[in-house]
C-alpha atoms as a PDB file:
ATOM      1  CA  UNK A   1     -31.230-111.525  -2.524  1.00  0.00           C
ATOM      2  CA  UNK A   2     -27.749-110.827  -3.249  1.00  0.00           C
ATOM      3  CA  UNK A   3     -25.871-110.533  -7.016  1.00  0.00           C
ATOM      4  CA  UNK A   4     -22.103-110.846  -7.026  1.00  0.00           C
ATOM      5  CA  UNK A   5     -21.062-109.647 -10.342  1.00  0.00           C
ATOM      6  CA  UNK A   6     -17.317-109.830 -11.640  1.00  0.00           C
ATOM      7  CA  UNK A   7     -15.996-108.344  -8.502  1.00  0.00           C
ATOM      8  CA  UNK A   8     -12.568-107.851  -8.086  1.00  0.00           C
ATOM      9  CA  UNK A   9      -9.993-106.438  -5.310  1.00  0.00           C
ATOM     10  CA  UNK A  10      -6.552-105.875  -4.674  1.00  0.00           C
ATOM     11  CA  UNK A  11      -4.819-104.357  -2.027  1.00  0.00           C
ATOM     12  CA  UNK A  12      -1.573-101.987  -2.661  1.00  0.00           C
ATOM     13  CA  UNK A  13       1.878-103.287  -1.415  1.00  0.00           C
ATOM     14  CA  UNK A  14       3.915-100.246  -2.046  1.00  0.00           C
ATOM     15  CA  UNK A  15       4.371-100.184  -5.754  1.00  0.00           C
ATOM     16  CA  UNK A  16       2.524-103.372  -6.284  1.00  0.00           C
ATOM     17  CA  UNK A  17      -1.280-104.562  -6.261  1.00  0.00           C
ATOM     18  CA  UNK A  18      -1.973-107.617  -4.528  1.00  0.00           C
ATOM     19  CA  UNK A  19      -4.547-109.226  -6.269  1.00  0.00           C
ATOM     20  CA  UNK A  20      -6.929-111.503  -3.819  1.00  0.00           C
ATOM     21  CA  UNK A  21     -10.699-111.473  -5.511  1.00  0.00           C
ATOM     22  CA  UNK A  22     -10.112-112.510  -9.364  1.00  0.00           C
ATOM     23  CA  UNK A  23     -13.677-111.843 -10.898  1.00  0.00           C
ATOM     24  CA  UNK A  24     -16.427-113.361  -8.179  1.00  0.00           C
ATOM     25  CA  UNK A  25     -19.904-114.182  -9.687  1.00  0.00           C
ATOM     26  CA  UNK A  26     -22.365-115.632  -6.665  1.00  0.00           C
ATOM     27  CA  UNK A  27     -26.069-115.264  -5.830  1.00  0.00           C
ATOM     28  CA  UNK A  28     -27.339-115.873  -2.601  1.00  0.00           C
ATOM     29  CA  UNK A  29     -30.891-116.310  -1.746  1.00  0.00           C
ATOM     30  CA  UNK A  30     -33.497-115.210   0.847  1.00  0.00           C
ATOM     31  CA  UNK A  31     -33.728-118.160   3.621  1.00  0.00           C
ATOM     32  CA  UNK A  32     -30.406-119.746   2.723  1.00  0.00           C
ATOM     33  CA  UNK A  33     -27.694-121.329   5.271  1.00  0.00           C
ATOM     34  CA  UNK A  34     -24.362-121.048   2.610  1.00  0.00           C
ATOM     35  CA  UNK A  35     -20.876-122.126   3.874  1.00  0.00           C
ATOM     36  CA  UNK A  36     -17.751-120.373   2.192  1.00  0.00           C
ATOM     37  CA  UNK A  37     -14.939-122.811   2.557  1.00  0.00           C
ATOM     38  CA  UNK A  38     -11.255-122.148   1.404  1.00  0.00           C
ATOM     39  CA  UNK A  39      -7.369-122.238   2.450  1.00  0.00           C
ATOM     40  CA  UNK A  40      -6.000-119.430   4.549  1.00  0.00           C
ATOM     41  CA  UNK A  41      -5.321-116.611   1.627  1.00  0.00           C
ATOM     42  CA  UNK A  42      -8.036-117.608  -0.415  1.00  0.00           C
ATOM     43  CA  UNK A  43     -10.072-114.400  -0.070  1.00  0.00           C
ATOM     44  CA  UNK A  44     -13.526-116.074   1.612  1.00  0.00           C
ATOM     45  CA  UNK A  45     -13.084-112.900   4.745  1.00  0.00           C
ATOM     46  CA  UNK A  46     -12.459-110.246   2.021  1.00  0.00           C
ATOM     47  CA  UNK A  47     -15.217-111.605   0.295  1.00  0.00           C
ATOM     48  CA  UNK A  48     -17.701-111.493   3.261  1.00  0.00           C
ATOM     49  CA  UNK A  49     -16.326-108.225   4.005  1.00  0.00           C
ATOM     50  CA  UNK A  50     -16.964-106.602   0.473  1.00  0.00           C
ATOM     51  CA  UNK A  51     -20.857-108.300   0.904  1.00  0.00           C
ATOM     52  CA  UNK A  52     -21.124-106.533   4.496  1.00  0.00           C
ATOM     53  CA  UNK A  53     -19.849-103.041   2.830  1.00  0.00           C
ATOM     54  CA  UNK A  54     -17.067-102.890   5.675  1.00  0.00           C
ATOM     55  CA  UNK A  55     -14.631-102.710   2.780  1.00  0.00           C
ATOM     56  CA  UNK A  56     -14.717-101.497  -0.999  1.00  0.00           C
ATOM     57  CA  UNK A  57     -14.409-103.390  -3.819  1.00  0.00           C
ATOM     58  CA  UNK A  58     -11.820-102.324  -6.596  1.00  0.00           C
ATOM     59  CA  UNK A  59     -13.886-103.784  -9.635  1.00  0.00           C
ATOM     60  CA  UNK A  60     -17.062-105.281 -10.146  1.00  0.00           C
ATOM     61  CA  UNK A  61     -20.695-104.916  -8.390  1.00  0.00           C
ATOM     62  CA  UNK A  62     -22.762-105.966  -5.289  1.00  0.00           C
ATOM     63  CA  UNK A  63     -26.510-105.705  -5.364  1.00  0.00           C
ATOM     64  CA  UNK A  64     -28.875-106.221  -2.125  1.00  0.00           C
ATOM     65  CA  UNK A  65     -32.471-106.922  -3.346  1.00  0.00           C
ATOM     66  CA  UNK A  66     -31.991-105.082  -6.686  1.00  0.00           C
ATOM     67  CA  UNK A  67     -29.952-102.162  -5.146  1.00  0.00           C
ATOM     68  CA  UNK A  68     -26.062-101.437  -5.560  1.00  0.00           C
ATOM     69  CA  UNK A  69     -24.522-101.374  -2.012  1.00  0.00           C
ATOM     70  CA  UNK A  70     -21.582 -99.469  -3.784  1.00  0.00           C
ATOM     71  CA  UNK A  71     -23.130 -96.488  -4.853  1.00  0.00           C
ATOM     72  CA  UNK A  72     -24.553 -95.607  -1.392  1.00  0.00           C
ATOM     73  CA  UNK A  73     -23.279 -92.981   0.413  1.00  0.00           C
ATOM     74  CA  UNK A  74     -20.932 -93.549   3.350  1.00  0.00           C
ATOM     75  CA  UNK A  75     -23.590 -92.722   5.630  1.00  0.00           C
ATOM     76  CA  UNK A  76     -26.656 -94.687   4.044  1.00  0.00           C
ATOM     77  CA  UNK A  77     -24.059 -98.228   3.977  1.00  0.00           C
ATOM     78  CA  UNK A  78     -23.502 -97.414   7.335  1.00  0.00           C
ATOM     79  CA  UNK A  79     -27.519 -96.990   7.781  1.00  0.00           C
ATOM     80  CA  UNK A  80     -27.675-100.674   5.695  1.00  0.00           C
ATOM     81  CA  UNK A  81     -25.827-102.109   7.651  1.00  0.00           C
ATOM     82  CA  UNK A  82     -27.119-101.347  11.323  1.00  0.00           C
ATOM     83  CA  UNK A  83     -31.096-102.005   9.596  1.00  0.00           C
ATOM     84  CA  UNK A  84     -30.016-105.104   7.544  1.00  0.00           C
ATOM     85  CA  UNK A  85     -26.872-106.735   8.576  1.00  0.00           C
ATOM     86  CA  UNK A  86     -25.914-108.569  11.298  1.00  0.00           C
ATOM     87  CA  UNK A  87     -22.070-109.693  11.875  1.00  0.00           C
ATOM     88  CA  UNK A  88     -20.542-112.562  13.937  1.00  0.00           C
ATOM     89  CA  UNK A  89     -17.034-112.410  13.858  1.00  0.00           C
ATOM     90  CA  UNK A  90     -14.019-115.287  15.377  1.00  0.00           C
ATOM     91  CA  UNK A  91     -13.692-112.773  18.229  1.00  0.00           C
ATOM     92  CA  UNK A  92     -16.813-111.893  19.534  1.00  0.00           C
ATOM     93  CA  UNK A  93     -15.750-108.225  20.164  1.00  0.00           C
ATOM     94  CA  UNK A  94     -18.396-108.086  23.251  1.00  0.00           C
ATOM     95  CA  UNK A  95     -17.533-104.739  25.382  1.00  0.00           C
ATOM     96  CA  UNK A  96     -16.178-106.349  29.079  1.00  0.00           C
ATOM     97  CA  UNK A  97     -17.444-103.835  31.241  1.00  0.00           C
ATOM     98  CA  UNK A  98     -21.285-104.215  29.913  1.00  0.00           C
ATOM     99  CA  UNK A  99     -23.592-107.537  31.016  1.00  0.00           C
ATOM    100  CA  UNK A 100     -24.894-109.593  28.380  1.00  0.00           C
ATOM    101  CA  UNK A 101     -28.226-108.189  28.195  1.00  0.00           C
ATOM    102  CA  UNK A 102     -26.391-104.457  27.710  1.00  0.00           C
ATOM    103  CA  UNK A 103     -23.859-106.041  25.077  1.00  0.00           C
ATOM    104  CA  UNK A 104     -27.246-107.578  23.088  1.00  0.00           C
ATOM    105  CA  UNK A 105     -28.674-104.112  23.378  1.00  0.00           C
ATOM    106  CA  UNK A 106     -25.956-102.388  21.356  1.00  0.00           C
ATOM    107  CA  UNK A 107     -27.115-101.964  18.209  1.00  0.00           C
ATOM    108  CA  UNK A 108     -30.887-101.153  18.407  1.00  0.00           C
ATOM    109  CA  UNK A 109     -29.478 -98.109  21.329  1.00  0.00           C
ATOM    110  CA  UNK A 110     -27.542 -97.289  18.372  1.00  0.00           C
ATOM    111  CA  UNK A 111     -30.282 -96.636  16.785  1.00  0.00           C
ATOM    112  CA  UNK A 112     -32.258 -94.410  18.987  1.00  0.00           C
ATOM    113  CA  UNK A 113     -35.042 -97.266  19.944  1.00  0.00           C
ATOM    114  CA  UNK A 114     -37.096 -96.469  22.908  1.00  0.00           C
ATOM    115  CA  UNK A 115     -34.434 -98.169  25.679  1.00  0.00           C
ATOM    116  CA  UNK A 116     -37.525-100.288  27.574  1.00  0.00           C
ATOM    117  CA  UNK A 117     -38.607-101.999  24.089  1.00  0.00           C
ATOM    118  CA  UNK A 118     -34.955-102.694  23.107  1.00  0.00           C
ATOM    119  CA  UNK A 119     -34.059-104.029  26.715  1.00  0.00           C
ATOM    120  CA  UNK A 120     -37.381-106.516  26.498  1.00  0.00           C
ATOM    121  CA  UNK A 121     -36.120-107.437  22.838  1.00  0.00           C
ATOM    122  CA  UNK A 122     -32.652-108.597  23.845  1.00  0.00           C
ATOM    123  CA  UNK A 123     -33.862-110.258  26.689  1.00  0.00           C
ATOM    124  CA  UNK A 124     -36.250-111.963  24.718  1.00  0.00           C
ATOM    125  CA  UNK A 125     -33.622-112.915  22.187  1.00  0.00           C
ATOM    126  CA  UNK A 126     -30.649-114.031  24.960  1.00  0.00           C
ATOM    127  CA  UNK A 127     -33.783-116.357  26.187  1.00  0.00           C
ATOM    128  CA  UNK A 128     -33.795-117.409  22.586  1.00  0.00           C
ATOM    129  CA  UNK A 129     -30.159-118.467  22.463  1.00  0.00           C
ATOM    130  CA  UNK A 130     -30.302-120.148  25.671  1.00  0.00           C
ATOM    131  CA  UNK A 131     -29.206-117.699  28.050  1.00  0.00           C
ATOM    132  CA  UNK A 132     -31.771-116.276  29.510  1.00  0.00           C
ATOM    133  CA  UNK A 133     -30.402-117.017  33.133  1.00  0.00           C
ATOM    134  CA  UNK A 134     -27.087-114.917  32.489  1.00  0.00           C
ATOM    135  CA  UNK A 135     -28.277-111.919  31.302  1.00  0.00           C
ATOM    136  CA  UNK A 136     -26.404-109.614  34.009  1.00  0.00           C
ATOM    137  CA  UNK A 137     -23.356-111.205  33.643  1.00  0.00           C
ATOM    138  CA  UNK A 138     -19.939-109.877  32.023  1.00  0.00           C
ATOM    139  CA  UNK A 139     -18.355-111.145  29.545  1.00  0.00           C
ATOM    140  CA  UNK A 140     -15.315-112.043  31.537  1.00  0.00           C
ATOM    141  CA  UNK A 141     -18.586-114.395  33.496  1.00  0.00           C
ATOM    142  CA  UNK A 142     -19.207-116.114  30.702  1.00  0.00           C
ATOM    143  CA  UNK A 143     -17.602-119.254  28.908  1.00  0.00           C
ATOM    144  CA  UNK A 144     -16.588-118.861  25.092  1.00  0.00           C
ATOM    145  CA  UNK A 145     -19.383-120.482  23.634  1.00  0.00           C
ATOM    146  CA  UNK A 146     -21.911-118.110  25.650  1.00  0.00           C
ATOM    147  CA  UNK A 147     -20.051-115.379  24.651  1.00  0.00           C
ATOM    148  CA  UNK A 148     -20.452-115.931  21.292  1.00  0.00           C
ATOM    149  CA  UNK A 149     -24.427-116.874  21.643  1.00  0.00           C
ATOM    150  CA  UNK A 150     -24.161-113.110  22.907  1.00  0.00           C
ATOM    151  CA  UNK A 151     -22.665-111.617  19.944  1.00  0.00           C
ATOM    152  CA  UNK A 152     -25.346-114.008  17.842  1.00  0.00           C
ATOM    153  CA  UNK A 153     -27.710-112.253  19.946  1.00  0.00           C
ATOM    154  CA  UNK A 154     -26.543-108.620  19.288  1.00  0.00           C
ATOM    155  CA  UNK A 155     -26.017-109.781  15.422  1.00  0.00           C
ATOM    156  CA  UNK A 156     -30.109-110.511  15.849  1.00  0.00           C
ATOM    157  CA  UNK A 157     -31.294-107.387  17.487  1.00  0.00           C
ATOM    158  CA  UNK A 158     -32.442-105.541  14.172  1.00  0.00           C
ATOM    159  CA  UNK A 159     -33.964-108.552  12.489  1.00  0.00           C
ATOM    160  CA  UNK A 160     -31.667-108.891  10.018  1.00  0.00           C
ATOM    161  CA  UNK A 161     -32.803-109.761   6.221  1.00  0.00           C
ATOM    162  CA  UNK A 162     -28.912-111.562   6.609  1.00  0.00           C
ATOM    163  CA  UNK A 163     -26.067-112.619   9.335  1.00  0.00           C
ATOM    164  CA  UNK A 164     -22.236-112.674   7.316  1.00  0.00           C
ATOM    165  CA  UNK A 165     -20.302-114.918  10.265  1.00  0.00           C
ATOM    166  CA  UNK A 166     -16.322-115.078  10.020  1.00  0.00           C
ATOM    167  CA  UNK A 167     -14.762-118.136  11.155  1.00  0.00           C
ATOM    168  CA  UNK A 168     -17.385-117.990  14.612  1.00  0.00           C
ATOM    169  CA  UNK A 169     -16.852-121.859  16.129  1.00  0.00           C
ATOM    170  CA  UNK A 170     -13.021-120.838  14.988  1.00  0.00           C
ATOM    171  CA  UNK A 171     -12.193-119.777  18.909  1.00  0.00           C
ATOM    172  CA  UNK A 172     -14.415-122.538  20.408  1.00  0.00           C
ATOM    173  CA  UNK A 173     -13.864-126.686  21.300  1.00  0.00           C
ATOM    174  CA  UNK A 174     -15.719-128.802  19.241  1.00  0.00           C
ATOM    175  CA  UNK A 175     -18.815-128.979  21.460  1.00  0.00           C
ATOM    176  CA  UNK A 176     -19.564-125.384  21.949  1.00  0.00           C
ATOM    177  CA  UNK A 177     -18.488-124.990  17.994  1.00  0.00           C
ATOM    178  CA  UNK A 178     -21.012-127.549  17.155  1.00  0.00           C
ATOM    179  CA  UNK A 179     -23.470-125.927  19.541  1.00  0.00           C
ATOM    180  CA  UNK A 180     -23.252-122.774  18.314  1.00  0.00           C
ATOM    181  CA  UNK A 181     -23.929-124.111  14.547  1.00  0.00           C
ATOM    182  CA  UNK A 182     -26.335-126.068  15.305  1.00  0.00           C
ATOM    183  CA  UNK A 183     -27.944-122.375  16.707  1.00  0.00           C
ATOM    184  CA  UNK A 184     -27.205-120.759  13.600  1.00  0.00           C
ATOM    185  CA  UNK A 185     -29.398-123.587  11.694  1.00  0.00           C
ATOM    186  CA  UNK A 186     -32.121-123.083  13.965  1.00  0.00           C
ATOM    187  CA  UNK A 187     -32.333-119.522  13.780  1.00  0.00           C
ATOM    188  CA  UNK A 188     -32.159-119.596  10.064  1.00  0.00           C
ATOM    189  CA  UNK A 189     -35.074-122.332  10.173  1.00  0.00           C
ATOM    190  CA  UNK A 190     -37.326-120.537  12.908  1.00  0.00           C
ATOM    191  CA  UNK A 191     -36.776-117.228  11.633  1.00  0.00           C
ATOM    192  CA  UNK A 192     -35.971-117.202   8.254  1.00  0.00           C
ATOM    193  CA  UNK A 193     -33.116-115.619   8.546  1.00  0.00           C
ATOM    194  CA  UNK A 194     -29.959-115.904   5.470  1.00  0.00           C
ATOM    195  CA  UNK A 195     -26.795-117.227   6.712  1.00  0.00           C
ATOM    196  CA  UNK A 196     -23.555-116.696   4.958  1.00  0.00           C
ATOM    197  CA  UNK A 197     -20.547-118.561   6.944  1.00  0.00           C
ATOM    198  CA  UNK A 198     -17.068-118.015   6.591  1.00  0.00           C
ATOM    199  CA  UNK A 199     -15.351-121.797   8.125  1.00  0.00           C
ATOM    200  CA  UNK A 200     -12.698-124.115   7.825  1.00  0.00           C
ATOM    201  CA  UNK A 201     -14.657-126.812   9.889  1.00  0.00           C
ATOM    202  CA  UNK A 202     -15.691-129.401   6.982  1.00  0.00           C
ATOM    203  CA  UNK A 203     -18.141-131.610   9.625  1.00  0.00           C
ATOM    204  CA  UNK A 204     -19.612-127.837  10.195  1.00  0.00           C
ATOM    205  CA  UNK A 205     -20.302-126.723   6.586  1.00  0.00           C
ATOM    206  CA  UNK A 206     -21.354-130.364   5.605  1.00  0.00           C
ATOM    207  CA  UNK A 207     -24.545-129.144   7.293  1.00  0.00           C
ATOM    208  CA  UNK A 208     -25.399-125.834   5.462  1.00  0.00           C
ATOM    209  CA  UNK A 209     -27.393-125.566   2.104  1.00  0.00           C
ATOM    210  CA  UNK A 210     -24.691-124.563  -0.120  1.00  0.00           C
ATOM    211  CA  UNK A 211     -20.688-124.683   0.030  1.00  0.00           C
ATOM    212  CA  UNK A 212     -19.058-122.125  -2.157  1.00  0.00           C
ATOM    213  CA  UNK A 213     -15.122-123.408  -2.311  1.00  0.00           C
ATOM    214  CA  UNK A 214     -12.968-120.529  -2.775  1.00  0.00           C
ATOM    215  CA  UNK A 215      -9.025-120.900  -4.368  1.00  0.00           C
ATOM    216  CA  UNK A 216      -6.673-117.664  -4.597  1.00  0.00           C
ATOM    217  CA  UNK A 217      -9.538-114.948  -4.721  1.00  0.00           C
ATOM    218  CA  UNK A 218     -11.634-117.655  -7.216  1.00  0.00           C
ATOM    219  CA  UNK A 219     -14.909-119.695  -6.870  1.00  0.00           C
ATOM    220  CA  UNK A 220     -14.150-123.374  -8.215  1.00  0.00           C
ATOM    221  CA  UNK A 221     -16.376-126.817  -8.214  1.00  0.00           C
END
């Protein structure tokens, strides 16, 4: 599903380049749950970023199902990304003046869906995720774990051939962290969705498929 192939990146400092990816090669396939697991520094967000297309890579090549995500233009990445992607992030960046159910709706909206289909989809989803009782609440109503089953929910609204998640159980105590995995495994089972997880929770990623380790912008055993 996806080919990482010798990809490199570096970010200027002035009149130096910061190296932080060092030559990644990775393939990820359809239906997995893979954990990337590192120190702080060790390039696993830059990584999942570079995947996503929300940054460039300086070197090297990332193919989605046979196609290069890196010679798309700005507008048809932007297009993969709404159609294919979904993102859960350590802040759930949910917008506080919307409910739930308008938060969830986001993305499809975006899209120019007919608003009575999407609204029936993310309720049917937020049902899904176990909160199907606070759809017209706030954000600022809801506890940290829910808020994050929103942004799961919102991640889910253009069924997604894959969900990149950034440190998500990173803001949350260990029940709603383990809750909120143990979501992401059941999604991926019932749906068939890929999973690539960005975490520094060892119990968490003992659980996935695959864990890639990642040491100063390197893959190692």
């Amino acid at each position: 599903m996806i080919k990482v192939i010798n990809l490199h990146k570096s970010f200027s400092m002035g009149s130096y380049e910061l190296p932080v990816l060092k030559g990644i090669n990775l393939e990820i396939h359809r239906g997995e749950l893979v954990a990337i697991v590192g120190a702080s520094g060790a390039g696993k967000s830059t990584l999942l970023h570079i995947i996503g297309t929300l940054d460039k890579p300086t070197g090297g090549t990332v193919t989605f199902d046979g196609q290069d995500l890196f010679r798309m233009t700005d507008t048809q990445q932007a297009e993969f990304r709404n159609r294919r992607i979904g993102f859960v992030f350590q802040f759930h960046h949910l917008l506080a003046e919307f409910t739930a159910l308008e938060n969830a709706c986001m993305p499809a909206l975006v899209q120019r869906r007919e608003p009575a289909a999407v609204r029936a989809d993310a309720t049917t989803l937020l049902t899904e995720v176990g909160l199907g009782h606070r759809l017209q609440h706030k954000p600022g109503e809801l506890s940290g774990g829910e808020q994050q089953r929103v942004a799961m929910a919102r991640a889910l609204m253009q069924s997604p051939d894959l969900v990149l998640a950034d440190e998500p159980t990173g803001n949350l105590d260990t029940h709603s962290g383990d809750g909120l995995f143990g979501l992401m495994r059941t999604l991926n089972k019932t749906r068939g969705t890929t999973f690539v997880i960005v975490t520094h929770n060892d119990k968490l990623s003992a659980q996935s498929d695959r864990i890639i380790h990642m040491q100063d912008g390197q893959i190692v055993p």
